[in-house]
Structure formats: C-alpha cells, structure tokens
Protein backbone atom coordinates (compact mmCIF):
# COMPACT_ATOMS: atom_id res chain seq x y z
CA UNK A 1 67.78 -8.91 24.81
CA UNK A 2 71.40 -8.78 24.76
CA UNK A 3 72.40 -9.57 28.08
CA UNK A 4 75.56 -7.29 27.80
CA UNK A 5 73.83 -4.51 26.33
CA UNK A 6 71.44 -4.30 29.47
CA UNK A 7 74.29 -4.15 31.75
CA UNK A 8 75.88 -1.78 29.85
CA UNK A 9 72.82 0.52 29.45
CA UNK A 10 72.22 -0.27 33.03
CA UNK A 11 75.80 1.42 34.12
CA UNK A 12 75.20 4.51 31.79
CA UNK A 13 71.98 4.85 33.31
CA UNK A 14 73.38 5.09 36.96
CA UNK A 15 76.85 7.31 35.55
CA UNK A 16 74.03 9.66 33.92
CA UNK A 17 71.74 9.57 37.02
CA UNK A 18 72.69 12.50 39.29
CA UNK A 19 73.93 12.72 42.34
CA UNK A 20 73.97 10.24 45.49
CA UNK A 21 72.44 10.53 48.52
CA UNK A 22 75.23 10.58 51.24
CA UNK A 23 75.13 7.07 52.61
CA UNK A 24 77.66 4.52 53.30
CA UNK A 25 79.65 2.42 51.36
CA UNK A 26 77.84 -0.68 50.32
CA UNK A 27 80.22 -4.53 50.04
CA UNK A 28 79.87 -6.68 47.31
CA UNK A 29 78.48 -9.03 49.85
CA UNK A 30 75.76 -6.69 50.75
CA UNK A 31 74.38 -6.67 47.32
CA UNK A 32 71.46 -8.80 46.70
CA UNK A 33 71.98 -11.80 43.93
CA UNK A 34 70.15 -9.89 41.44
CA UNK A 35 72.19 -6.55 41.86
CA UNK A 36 75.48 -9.10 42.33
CA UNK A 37 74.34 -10.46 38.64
CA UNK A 38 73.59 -7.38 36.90
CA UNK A 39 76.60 -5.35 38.26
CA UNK A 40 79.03 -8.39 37.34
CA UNK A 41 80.90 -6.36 34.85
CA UNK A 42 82.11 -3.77 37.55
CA UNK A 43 82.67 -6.67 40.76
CA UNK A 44 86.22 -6.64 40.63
CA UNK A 45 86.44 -2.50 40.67
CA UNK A 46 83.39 -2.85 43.65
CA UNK A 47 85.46 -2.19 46.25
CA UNK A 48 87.62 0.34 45.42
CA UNK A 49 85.35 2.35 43.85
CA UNK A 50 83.86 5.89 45.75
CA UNK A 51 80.75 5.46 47.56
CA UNK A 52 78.84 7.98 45.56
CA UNK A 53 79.88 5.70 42.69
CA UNK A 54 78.54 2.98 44.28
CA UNK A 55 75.11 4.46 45.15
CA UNK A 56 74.84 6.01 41.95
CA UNK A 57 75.42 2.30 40.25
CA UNK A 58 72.44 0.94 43.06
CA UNK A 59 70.33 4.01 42.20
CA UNK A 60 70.43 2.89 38.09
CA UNK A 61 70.43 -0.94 39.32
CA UNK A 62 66.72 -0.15 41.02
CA UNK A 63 66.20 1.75 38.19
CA UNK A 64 66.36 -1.04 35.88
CA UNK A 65 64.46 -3.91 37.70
CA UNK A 66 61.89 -1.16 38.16
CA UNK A 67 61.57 -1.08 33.66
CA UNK A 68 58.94 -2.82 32.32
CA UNK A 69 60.13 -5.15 29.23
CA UNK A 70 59.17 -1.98 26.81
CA UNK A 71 60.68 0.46 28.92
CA UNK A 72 64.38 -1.47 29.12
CA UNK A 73 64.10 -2.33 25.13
CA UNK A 74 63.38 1.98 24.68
CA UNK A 75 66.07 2.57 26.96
CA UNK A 76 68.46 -0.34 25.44
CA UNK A 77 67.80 1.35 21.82
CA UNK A 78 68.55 4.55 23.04
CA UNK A 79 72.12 3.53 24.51
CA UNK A 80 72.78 1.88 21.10
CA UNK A 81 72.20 5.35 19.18
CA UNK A 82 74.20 7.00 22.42
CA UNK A 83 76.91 4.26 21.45
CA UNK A 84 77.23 5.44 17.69
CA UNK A 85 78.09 8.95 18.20
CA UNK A 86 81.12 10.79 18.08
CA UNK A 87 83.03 11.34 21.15
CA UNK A 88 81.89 14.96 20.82
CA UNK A 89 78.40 14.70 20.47
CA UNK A 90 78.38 11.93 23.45
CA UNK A 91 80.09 15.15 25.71
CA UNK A 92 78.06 17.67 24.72
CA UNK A 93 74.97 15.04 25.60
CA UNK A 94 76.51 14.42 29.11
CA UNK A 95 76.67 18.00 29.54
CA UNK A 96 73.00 18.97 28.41
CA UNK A 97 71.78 16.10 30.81
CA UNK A 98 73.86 17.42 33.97
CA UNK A 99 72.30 20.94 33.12
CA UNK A 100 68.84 19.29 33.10
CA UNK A 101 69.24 17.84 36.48
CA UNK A 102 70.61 21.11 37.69
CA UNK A 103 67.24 22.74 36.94
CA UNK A 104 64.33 22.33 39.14
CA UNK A 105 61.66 20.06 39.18
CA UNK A 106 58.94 22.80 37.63
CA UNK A 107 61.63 23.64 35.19
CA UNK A 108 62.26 20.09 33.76
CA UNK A 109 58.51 19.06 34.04
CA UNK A 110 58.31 23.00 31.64
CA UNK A 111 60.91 21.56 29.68
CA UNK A 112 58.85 17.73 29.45
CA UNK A 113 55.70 19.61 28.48
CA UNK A 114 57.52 21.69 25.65
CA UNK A 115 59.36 18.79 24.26
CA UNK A 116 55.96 16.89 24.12
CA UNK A 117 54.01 19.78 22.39
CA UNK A 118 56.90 19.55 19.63
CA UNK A 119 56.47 16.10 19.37
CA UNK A 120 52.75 16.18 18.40
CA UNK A 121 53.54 18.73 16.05
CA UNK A 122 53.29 18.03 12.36
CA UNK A 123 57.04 16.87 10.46
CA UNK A 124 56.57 20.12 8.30
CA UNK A 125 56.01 22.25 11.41
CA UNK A 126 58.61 21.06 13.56
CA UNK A 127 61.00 21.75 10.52
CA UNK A 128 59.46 25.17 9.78
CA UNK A 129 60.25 26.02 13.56
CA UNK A 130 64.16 24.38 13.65
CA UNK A 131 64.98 26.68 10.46
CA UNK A 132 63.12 30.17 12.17
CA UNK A 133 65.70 29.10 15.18
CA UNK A 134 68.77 28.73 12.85
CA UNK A 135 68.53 31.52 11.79
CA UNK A 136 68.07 33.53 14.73
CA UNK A 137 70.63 35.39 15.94
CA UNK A 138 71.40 34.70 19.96
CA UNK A 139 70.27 37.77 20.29
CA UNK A 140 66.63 37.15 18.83
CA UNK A 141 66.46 34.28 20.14
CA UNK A 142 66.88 35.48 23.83
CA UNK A 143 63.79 37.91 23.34
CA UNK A 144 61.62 35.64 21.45
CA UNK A 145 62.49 33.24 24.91
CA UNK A 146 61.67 36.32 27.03
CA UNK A 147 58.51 37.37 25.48
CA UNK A 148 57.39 33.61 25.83
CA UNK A 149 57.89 34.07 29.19
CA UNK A 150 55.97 37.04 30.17
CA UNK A 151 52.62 36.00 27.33
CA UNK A 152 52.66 32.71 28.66
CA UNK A 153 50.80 33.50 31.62
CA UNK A 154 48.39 35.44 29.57
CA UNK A 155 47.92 32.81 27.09
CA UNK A 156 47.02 30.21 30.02
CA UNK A 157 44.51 32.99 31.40
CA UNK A 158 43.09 33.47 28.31
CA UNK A 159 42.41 29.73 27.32
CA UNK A 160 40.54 29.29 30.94
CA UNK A 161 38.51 32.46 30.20
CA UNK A 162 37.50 30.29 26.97
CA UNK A 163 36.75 27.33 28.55
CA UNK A 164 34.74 28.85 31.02
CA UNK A 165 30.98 29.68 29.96
C-alpha cells in the first residue's frame, strides 16, 4: 500500500475521531519509533500543535497499528472516495460523523443495526425504500420515524412470542 496514503488516512482517521481525553501534552521524543514514522508528515507542526490535537493524532495512530491488513486497505479505499468529493459533500460528511459521535452508544449501535438490515436488503428494495423517502415530505417522514418508534417494541415482543413454543 501506498505508504503516503496510509499516513494520510491515518491523520483523517484521528481529525474524524472525537474528542481527547484530557491528558498532557506528549514531545516528539516521547513518541515511540513507530508513531515517530507514521506521524512523519506532521513532526515539524508536533510541537506547536494543541494537546487535544495531539492525543487525537495518538488515538488514530493506535487506531491504525490496531487494523488488520484488510481493515487498513477498507479504510485506505474509503479515504480515496472521501478524497474525490466536493468540498461540500466532504463538510456535510464531517458534520454527519460529529452528530454520530454526539449520540449515545445505544443510539449508534440502533443506528449500526439499521444500516446493516439495509444492507442485506435486496438492490430493488433498498431503491424502492430511498424513492418512498424522497418523496416524503419532512413532515411524513417525522411520523413514519415516530410510529417506528413506539411499534418497535411491539414488533420485538411479538417475534419472541413466536419464537417461543
């Protein structure tokens, strides 16, 4: 792999990864030789850069020697399509992530599940279902959320009655 694509994807990673713990600001001398080599492209800015920045750089650093080989190519790809949008859609993706990590844990791992259940759907499904949304007005589309809200508990009780003899 590209060696300057990984370090790239490797400092998007840690800009896109939240917020840092409150700890101290880390020296360039502090860093082990494998962070020192992967955050290369950011040693002369080390120093003067905010400690959040720092731990948020660490935080995607672990991150990355943590990747399996399939896991850094997926996430490698993924920067690459990230690279080619617009300037827009690149903002409104920042901004969609930093209101995903704003939501709780249940909530994302609600969100995970639903984007998962899509993804098994069938092509002509998943398109059927984009075009109902489209054409929803906000309106509709805030009670249709709603009323999956209060039947989803009763769907869940009502597949355990079924699996239950």
């Amino acid at each position: 792999m590209n060696k300057t694509i990984t370090i790239i994807m490797l400092i998007f990673t840690a800009l896109l990864s939240g917020h840092a713990s409150a700890a101290q600001a880390t020296t360039w001398d502090q860093l082990s030789s494998e962070q020192q080599q992967i955050l290369s492209p950011v040693s002369e800015q080390w120093a003067s850069m905010s400690t959040e920045r720092q731990q948020r750089l660490l935080k995607g650093v672990d991150h990355w020697l943590n990747m399996g080989p399939a896991e850094r190519k997926t996430a490698a790809e993924r920067f690459q399509q990230f690279k080619q949008l617009p300037p827009d859609q690149q903002n409104a993706l920042r901004e969609k992530f930093k209101k995903f990590m704003q939501m709780t844990p249940e909530e994302r791992t609600r969100l995970r599940k639903a984007r998962s259940w899509y993804q098994l759907l069938p092509e002509n499904r998943r398109h059927e279902l984009r075009e109902q949304w489209k054409n929803m007005d906000r309106e509709q589309r805030r009670e249709l959320i709603e009323q999956r809200r209060l039947t989803r508990p009763m769907m869940r009780d009502e597949m355990l009655r079924r699996r239950i003899p």
